[in-house]
Structure formats: C-alpha cells, structure tokens
Protein backbone atom coordinates (compact mmCIF):
# COMPACT_ATOMS: atom_id res chain seq x y z
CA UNK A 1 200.17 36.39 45.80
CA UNK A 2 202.10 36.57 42.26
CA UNK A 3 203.79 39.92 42.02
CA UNK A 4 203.55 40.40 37.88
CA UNK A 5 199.84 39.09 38.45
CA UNK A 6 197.72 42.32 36.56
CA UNK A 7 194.45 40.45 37.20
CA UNK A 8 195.05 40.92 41.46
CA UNK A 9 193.18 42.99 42.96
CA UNK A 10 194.13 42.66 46.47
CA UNK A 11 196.69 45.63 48.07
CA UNK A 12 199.20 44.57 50.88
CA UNK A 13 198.52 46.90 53.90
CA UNK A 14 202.10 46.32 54.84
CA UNK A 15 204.22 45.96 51.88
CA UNK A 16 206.77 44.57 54.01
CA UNK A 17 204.69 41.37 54.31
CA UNK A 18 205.07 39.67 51.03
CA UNK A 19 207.81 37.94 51.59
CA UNK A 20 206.31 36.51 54.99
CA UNK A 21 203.44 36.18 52.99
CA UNK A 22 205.28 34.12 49.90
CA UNK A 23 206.92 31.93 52.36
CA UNK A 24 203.61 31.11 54.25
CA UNK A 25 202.64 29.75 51.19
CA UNK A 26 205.46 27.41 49.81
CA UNK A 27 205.58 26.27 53.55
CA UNK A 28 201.40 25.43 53.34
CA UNK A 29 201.66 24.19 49.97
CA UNK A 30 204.76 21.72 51.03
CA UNK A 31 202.80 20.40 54.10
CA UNK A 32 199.07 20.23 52.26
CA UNK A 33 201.38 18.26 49.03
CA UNK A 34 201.33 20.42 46.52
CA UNK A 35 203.61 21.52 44.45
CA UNK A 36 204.08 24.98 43.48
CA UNK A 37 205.79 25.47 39.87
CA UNK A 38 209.07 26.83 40.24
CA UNK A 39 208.21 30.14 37.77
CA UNK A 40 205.50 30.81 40.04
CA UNK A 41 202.72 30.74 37.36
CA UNK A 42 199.92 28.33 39.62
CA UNK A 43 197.61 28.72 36.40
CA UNK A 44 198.31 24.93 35.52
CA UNK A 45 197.21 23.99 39.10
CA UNK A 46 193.70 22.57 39.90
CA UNK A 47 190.81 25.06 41.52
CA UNK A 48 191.03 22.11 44.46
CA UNK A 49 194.72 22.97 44.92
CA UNK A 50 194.38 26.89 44.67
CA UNK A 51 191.17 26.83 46.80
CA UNK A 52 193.35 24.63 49.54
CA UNK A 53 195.89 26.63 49.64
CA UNK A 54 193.96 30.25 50.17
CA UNK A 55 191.98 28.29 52.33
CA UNK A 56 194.83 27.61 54.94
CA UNK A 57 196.26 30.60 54.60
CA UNK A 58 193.80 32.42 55.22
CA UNK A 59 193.04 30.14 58.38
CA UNK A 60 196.74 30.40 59.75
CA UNK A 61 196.84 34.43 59.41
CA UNK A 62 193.39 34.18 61.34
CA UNK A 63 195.04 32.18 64.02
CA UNK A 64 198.02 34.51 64.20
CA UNK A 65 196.21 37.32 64.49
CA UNK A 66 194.05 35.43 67.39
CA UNK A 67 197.21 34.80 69.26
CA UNK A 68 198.69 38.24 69.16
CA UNK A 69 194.91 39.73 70.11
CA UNK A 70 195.02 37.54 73.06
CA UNK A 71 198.70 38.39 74.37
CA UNK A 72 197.76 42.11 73.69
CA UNK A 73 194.60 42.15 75.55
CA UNK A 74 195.49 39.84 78.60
C-alpha cells in the first residue's frame, strides 16, 4: 500500500480509500505486533510479517464488505 512503491501493481478503484486503507493497516499491524517502520519502507520486514498483515486485511475488507451486502440485501 506504499504510495512511491513503482514495483505495485495494484490500482485503487476508489482513490479516496487509501487513507482508510493506510490506517487499516497500522491498526492490523499494531494488534497482530508488528511494527511498521516509521518511513514506511516494510522491505526490512519478514515475508511472515508482510504475508500476516495482507492476510488480515484482506480478511477484514472481506468481512466489511459481507456486512454491508447483508444490510443492503435484507
């Protein structure tokens, strides 16, 4: 989710979203006990730690997205 990152490939649908998106993942990186350097660069971080972290993202957006399906489709 690095801005200056040349190497991403992924494109926001909603540009709007990376801050949500940036906080989502200093908040799952604080509970999960990692720490995220403070200039952003998470190439001194294990695979374990990256893998985590995309991995619970991932699973709370999923779950978000679950929740608002079911309150739109009641």
């Amino acid at each position: 989710m690095a801005q200056g990152n040349s190497g991403n490939s992924n494109n926001l649908v909603v540009n709007k979203a990376s801050g949500a998106l940036e906080q989502m993942k200093y908040e799952i990186a604080q509970e999960l006990g990692i720490s995220i350097p403070q200039d952003g660069y998470q190439g001194n971080m294990t695979s374990y730690e990256n893998g985590s972290l995309g991995g619970y993202i991932t699973k709370r957006l999923v779950t978000i997205a679950e929740q608002q399906l079911a309150g739109q489709y009641q």
